[in-house]
C-alpha atoms as a PDB file:
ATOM      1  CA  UNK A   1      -6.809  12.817  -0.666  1.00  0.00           C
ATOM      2  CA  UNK A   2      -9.437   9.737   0.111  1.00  0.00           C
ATOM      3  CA  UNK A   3      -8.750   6.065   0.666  1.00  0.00           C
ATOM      4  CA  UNK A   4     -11.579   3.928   1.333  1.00  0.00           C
ATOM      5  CA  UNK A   5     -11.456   0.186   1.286  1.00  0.00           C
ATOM      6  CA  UNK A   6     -14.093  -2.324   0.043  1.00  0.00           C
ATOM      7  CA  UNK A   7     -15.698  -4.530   2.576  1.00  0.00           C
ATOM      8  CA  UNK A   8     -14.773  -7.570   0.107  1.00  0.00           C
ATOM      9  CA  UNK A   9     -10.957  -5.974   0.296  1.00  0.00           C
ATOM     10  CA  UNK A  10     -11.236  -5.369   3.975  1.00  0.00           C
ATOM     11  CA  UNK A  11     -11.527  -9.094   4.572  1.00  0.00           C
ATOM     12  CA  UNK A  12      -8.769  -9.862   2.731  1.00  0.00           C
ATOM     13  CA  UNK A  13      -6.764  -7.626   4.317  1.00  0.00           C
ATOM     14  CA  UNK A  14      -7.977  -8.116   7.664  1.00  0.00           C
ATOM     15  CA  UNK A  15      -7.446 -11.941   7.292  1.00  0.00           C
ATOM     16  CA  UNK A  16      -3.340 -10.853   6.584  1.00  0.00           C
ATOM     17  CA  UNK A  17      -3.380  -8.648   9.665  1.00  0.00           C
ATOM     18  CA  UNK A  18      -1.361  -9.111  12.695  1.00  0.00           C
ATOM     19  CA  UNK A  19      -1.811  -7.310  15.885  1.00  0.00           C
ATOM     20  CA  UNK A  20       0.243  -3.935  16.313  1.00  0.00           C
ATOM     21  CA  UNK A  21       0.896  -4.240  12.066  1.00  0.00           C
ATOM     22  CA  UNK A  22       0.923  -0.670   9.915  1.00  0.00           C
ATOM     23  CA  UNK A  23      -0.124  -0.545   6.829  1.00  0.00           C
ATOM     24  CA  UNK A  24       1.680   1.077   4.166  1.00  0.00           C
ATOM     25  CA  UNK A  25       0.785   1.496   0.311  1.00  0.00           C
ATOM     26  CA  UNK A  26       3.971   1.950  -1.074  1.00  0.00           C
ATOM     27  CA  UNK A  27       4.798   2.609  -4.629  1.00  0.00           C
ATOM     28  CA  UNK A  28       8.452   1.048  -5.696  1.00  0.00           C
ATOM     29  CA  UNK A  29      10.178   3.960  -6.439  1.00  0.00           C
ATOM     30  CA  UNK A  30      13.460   2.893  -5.533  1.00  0.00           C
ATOM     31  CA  UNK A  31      13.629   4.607  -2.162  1.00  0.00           C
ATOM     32  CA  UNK A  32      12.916   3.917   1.429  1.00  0.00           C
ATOM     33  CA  UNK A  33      13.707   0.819   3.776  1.00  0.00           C
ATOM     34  CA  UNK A  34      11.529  -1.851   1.531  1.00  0.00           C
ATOM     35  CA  UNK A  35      13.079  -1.702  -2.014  1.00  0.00           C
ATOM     36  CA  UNK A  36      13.177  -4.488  -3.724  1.00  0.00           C
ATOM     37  CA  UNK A  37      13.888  -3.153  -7.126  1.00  0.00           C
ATOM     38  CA  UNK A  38      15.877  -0.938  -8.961  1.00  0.00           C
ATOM     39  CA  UNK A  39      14.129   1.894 -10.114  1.00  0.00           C
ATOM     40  CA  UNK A  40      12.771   1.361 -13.577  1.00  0.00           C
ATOM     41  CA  UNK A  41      11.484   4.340 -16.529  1.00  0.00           C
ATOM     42  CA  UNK A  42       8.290   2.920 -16.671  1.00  0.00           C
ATOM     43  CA  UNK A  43       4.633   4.512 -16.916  1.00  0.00           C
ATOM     44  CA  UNK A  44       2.787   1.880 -15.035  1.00  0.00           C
ATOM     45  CA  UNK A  45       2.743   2.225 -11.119  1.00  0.00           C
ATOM     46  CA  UNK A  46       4.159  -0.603  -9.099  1.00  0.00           C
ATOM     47  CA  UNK A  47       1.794   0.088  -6.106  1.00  0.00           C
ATOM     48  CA  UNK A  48       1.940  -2.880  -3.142  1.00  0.00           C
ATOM     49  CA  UNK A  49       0.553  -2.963   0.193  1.00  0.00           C
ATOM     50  CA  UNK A  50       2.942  -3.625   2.835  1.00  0.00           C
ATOM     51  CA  UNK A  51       2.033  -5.332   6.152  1.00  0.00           C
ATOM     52  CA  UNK A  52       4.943  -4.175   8.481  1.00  0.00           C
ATOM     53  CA  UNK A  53       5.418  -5.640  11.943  1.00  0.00           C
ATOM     54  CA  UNK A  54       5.600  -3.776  14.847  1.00  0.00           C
ATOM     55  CA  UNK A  55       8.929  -4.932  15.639  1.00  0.00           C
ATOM     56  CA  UNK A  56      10.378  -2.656  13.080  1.00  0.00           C
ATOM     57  CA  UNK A  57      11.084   0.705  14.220  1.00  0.00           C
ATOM     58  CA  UNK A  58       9.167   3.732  13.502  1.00  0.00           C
ATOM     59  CA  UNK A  59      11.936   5.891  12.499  1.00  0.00           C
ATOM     60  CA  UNK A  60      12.783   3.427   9.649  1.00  0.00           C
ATOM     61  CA  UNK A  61       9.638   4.121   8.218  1.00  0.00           C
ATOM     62  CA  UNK A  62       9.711   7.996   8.106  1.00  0.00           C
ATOM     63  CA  UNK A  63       9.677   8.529   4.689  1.00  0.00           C
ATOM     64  CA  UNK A  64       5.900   7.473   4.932  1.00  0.00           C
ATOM     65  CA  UNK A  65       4.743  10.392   6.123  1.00  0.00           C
ATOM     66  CA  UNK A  66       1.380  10.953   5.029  1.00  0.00           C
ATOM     67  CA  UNK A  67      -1.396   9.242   6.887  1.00  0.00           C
ATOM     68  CA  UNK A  68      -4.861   8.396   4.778  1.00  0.00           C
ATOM     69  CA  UNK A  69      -7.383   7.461   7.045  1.00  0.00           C
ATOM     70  CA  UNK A  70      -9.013   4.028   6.109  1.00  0.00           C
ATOM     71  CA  UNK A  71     -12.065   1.742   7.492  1.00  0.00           C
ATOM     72  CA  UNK A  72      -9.876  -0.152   8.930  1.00  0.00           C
ATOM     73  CA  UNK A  73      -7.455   2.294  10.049  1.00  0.00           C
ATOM     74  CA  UNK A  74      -4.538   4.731   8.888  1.00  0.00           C
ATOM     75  CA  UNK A  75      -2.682   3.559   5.849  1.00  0.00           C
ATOM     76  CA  UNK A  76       0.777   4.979   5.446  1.00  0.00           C
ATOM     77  CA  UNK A  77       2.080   6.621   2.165  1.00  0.00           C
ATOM     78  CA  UNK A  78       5.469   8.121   0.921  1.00  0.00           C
ATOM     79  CA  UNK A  79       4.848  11.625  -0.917  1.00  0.00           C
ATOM     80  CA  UNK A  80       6.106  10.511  -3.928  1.00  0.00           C
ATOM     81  CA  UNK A  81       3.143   8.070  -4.009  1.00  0.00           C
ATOM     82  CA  UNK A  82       0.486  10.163  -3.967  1.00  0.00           C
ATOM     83  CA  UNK A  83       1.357  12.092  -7.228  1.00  0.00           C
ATOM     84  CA  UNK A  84       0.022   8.548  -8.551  1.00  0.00           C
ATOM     85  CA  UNK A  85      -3.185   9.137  -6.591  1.00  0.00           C
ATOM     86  CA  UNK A  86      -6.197  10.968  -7.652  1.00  0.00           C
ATOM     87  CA  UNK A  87      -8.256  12.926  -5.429  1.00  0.00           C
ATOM     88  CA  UNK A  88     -10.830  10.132  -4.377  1.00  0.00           C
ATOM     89  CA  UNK A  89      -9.091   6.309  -4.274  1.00  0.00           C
ATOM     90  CA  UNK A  90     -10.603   2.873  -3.425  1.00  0.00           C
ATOM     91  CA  UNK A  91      -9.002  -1.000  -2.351  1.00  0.00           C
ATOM     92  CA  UNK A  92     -10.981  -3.113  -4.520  1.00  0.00           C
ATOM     93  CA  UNK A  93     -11.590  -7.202  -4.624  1.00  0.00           C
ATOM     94  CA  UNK A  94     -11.502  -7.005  -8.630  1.00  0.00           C
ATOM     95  CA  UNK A  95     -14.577 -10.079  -9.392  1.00  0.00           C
ATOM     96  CA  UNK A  96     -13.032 -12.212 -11.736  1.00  0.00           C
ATOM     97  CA  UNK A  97      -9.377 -12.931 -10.392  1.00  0.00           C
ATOM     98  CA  UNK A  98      -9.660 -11.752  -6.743  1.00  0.00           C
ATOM     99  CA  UNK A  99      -7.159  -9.567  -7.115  1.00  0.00           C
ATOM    100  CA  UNK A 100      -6.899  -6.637  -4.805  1.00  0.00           C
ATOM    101  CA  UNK A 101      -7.001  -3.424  -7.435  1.00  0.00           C
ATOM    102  CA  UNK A 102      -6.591   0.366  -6.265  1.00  0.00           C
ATOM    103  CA  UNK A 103      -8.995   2.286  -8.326  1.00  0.00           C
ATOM    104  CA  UNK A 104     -10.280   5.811  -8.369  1.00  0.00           C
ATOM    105  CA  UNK A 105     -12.846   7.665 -10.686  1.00  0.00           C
ATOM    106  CA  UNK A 106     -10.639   7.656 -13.820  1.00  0.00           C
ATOM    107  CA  UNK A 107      -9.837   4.100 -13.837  1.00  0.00           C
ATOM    108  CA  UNK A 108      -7.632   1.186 -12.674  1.00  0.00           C
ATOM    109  CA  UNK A 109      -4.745   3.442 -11.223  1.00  0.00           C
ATOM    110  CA  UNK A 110      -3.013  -0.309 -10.262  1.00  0.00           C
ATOM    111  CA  UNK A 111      -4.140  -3.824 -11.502  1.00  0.00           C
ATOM    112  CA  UNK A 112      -3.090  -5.906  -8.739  1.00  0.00           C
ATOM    113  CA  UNK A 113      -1.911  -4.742  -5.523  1.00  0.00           C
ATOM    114  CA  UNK A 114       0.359  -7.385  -3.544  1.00  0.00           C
ATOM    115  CA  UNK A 115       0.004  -7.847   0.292  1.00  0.00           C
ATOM    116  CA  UNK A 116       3.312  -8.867   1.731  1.00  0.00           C
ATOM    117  CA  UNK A 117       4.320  -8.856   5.138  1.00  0.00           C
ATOM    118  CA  UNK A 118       7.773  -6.842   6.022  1.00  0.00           C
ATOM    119  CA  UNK A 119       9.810  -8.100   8.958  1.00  0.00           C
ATOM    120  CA  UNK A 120      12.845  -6.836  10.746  1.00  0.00           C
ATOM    121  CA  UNK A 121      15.211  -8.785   8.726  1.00  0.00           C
ATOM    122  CA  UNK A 122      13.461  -7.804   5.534  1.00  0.00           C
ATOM    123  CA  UNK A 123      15.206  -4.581   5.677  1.00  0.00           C
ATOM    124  CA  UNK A 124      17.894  -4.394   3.540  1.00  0.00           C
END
């Protein structure tokens, strides 16, 4: 499994960055230290990428165990999140909005991908 990011969506990301900060792309599933939601039956995917500090501790975020190399370094996914994916997946600037899209060869997999920050006291 592939994710590359666009040099437009790079920027934006990069801009959001703080140093020592994982990234995770994490698909609300209901489980893990960042839910904000209760799970929902619902066909669309809720991807967002999470900007988590470094003050959080790594064990908390073991359920994102699969690493997918990126340009601008490893981004961090739970397994249940990559049955979403498709084999080849890109962060895109989408032109008209701005909004950051995750896309593959099949399509929009999600139409707008939030960046939020996670802190220590974010964790529920």
């Amino acid at each position: 499994m592939e994710l590359s990011i666009s040099s437009e969506a790079q920027a934006v990301i990069q801009a959001k960055l703080k140093t020592g900060d994982r990234l995770l792309l994490d698909n609300e599933d209901g489980y893990g230290p960042f839910v904000d939601h209760a799970v929902s039956c619902q066909l669309n995917s809720g991807f967002r990428l999470l900007l988590v500090s470094e003050a959080i501790d790594a064990e908390l975020l073991a359920d994102y165990s699969i690493q997918l190399p990126t340009e601008i370094g490893p981004v961090f996914v739970k397994p249940s999140g990559t049955f979403l994916l498709d084999a080849v997946n890109r962060l895109m600037i989408e032109p008209s909005y701005k909004r950051l899209q995750l896309k593959s060869d099949g399509g929009i997999l999600s139409p707008n991908i939030p960046i939020i920050r996670k802190e220590r006291e974010d964790i529920g």
